[in-house]
C-alpha atoms as a PDB file:
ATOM      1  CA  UNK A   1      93.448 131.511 -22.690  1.00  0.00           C
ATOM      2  CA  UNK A   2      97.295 131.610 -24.195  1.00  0.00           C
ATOM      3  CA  UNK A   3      97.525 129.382 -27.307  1.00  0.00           C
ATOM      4  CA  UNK A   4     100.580 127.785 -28.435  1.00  0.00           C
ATOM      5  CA  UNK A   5     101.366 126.244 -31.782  1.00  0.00           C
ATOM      6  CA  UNK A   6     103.227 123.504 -30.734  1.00  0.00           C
ATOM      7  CA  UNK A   7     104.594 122.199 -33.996  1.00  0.00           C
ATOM      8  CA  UNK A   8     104.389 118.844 -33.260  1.00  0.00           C
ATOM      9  CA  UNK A   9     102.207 116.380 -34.999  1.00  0.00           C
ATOM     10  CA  UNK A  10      99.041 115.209 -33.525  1.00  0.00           C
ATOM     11  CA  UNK A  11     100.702 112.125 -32.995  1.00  0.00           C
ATOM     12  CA  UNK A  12     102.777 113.541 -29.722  1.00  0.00           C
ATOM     13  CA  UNK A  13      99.299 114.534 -28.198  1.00  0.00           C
ATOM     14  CA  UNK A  14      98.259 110.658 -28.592  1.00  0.00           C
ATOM     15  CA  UNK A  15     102.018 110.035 -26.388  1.00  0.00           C
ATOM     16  CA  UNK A  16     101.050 112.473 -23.958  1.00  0.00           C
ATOM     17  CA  UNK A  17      97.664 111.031 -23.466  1.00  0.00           C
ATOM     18  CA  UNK A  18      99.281 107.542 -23.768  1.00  0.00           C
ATOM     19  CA  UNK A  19     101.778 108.508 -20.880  1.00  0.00           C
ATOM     20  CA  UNK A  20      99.478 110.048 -18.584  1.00  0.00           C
ATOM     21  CA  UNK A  21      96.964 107.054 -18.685  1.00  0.00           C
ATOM     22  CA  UNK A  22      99.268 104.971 -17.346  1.00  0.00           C
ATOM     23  CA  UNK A  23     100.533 107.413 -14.387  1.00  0.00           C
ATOM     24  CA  UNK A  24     100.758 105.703 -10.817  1.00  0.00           C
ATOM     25  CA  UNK A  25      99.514 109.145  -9.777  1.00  0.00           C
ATOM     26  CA  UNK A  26      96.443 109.215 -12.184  1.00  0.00           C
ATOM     27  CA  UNK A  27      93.188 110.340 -10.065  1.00  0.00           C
ATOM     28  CA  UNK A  28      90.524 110.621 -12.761  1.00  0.00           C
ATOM     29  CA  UNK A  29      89.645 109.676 -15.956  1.00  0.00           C
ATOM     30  CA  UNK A  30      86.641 110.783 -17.902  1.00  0.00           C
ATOM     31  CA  UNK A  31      85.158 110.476 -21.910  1.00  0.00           C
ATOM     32  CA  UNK A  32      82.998 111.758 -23.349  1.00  0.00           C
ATOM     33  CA  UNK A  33      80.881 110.378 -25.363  1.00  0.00           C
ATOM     34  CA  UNK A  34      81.015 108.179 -22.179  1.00  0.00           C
ATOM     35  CA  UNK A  35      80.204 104.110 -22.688  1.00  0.00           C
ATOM     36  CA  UNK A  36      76.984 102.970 -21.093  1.00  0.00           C
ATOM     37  CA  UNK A  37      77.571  99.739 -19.103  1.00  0.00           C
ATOM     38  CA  UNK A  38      78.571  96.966 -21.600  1.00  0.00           C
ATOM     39  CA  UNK A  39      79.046  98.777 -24.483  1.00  0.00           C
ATOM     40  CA  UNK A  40      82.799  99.523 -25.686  1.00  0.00           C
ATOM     41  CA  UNK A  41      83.914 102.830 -26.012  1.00  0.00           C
ATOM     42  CA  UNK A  42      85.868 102.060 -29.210  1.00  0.00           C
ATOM     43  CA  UNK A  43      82.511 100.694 -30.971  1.00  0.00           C
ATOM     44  CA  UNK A  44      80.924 103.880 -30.123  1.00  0.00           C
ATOM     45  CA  UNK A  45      83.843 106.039 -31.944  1.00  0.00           C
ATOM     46  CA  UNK A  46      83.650 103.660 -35.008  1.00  0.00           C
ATOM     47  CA  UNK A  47      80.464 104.140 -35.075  1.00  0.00           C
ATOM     48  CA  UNK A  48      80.164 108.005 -35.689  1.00  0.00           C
ATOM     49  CA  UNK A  49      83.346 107.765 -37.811  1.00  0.00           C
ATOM     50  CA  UNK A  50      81.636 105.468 -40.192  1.00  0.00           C
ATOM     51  CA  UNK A  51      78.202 107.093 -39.871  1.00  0.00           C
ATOM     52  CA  UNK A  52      79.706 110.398 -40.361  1.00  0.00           C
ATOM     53  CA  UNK A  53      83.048 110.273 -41.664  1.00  0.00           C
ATOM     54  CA  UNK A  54      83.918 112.018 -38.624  1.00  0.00           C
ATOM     55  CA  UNK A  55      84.860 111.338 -35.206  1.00  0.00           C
ATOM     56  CA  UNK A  56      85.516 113.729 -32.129  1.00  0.00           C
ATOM     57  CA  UNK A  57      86.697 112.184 -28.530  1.00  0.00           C
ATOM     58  CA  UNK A  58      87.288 114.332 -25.706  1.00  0.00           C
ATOM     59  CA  UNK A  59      89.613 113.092 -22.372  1.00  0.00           C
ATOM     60  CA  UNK A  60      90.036 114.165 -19.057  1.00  0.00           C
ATOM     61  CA  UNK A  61      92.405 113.236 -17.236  1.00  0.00           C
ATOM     62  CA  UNK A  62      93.136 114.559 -13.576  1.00  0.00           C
ATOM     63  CA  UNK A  63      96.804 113.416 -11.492  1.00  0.00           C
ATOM     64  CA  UNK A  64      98.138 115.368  -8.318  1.00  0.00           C
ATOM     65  CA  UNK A  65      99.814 117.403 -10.814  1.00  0.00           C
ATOM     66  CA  UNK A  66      96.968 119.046 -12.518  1.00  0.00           C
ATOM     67  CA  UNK A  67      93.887 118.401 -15.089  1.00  0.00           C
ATOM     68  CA  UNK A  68      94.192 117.666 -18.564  1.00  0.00           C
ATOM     69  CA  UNK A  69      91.177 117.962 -21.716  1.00  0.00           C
ATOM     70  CA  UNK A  70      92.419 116.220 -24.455  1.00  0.00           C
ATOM     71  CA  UNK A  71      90.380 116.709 -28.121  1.00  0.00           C
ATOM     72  CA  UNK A  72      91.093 114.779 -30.839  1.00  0.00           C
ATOM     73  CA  UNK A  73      89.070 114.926 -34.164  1.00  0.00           C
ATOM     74  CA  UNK A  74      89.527 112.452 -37.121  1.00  0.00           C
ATOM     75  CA  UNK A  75      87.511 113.159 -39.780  1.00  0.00           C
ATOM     76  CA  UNK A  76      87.785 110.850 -43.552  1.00  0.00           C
ATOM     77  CA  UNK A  77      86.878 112.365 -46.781  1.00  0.00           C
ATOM     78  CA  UNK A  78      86.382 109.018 -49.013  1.00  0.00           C
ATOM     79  CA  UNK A  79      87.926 111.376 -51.947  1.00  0.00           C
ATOM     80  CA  UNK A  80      90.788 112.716 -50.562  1.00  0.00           C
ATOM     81  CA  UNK A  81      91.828 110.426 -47.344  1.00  0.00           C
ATOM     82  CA  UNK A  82      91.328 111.063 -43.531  1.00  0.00           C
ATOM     83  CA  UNK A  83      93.704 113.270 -41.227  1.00  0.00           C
ATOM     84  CA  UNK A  84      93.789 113.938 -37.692  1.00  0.00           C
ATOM     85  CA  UNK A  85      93.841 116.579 -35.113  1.00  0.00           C
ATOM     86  CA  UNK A  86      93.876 117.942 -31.689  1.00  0.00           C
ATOM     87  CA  UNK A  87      94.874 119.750 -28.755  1.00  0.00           C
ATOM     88  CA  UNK A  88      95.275 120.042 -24.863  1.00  0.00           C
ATOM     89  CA  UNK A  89      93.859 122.428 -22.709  1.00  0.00           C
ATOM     90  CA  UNK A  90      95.767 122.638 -19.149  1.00  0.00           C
ATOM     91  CA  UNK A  91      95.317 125.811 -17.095  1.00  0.00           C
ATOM     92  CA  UNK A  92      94.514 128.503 -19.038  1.00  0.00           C
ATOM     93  CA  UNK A  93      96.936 127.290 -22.565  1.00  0.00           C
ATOM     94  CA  UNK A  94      96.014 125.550 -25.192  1.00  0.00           C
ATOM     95  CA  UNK A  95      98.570 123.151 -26.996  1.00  0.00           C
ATOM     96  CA  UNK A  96      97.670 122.553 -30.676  1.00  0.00           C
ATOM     97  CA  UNK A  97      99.235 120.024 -32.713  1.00  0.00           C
ATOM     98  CA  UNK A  98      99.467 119.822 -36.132  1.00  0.00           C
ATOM     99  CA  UNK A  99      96.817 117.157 -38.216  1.00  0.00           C
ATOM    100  CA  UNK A 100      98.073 114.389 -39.833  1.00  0.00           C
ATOM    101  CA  UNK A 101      97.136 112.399 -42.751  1.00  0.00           C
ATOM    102  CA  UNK A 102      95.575 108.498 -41.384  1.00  0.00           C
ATOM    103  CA  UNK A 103      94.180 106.125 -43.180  1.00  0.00           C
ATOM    104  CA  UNK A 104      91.429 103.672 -42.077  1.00  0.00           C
ATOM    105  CA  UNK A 105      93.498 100.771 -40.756  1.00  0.00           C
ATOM    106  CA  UNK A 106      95.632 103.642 -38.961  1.00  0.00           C
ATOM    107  CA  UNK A 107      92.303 104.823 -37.336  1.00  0.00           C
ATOM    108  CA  UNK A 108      91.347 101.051 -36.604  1.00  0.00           C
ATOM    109  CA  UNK A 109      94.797 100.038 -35.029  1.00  0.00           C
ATOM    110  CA  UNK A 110      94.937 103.566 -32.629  1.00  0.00           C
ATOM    111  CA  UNK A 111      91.295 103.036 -31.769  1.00  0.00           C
ATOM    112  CA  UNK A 112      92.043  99.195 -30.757  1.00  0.00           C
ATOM    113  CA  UNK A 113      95.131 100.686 -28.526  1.00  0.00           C
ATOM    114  CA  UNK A 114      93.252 103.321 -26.802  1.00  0.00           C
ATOM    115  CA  UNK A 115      90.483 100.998 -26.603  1.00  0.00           C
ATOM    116  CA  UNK A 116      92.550  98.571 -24.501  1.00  0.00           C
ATOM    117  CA  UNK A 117      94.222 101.328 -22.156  1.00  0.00           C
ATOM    118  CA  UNK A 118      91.150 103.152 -21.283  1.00  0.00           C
ATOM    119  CA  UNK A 119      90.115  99.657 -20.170  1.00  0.00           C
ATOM    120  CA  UNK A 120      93.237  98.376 -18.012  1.00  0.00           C
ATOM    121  CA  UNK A 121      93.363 102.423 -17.001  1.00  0.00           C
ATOM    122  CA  UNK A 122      89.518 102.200 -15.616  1.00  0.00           C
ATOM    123  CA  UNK A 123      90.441  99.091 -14.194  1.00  0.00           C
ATOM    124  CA  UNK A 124      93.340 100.580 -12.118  1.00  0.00           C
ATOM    125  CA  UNK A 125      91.275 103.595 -10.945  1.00  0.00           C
ATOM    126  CA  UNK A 126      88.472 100.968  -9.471  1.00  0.00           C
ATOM    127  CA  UNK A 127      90.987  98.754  -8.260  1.00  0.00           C
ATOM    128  CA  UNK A 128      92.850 101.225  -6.144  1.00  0.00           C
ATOM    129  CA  UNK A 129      89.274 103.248  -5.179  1.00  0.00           C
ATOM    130  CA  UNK A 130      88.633  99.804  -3.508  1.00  0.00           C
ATOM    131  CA  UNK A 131      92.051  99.605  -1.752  1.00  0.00           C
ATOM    132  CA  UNK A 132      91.687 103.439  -0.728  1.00  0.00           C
ATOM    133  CA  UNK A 133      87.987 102.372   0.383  1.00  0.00           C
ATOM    134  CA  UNK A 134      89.530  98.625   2.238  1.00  0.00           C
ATOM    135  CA  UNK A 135      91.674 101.001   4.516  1.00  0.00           C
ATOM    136  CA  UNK A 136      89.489 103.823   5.286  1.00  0.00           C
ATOM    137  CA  UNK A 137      86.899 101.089   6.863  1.00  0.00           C
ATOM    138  CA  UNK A 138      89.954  99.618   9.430  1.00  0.00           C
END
């Protein structure tokens, strides 16, 4: 695997993601740690972030142009603050982005709007698995 510094804050990786969630071509989406039926992803994350002080998601994302894995680790040290981190693996690169310093309602907020997108996005994917399914059957 090639490995490129990208220079960029983590924050552009959170864009990227952002972007690509919302792609008319978008053909998969996966998490991990994956919600069990009724329970909210972003309860699960706030969970091990306050249990542990740390947090790690991981995101897949596949669209007719390729596969993504997006990592992203926040991690709080009640002494000294929280930061975060990450990177995306496509093909055989690596794109790291440089952490940056968050605090807790920053964590909150960007948990709340990824919380809400990986909703309307898994709503989008079953909605048009149904219209793919609708036509198939006439």
């Amino acid at each position: 695997m090639r490995v490129v510094r990208t220079g960029l804050p983590v924050t552009e990786l959170l864009n990227e993601l952002r972007s690509d969630l919302q792609r008319d071509d978008l053909e998969a989406m996966q998490r991990i740690p994956a919600p069990k039926a009724g329970e909210r992803y972003r309860d699960i994350i706030a969970e091990l972030f306050t249990k542990f002080g740390a947090a790690a998601v991981y995101i897949y994302v596949k669209t007719s142009r390729g596969e993504k894995r997006y990592t992203v680790l926040a991690r709080y040290d009640w002494s000294l603050g929280g930061f975060a981190e990450g990177w995306i693996i496509e093909g055989d690169q690596v794109r790291i982005f440089e952490p940056i310093g968050i605090s807790l309602s920053q964590f909150g907020a960007t948990l709340e709007e990824f919380g809400d997108l990986f909703w309307r996005t898994e709503n989008a994917l079953a909605a048009r698995k149904v219209e793919a399914a609708g036509r198939e059957t006439l």
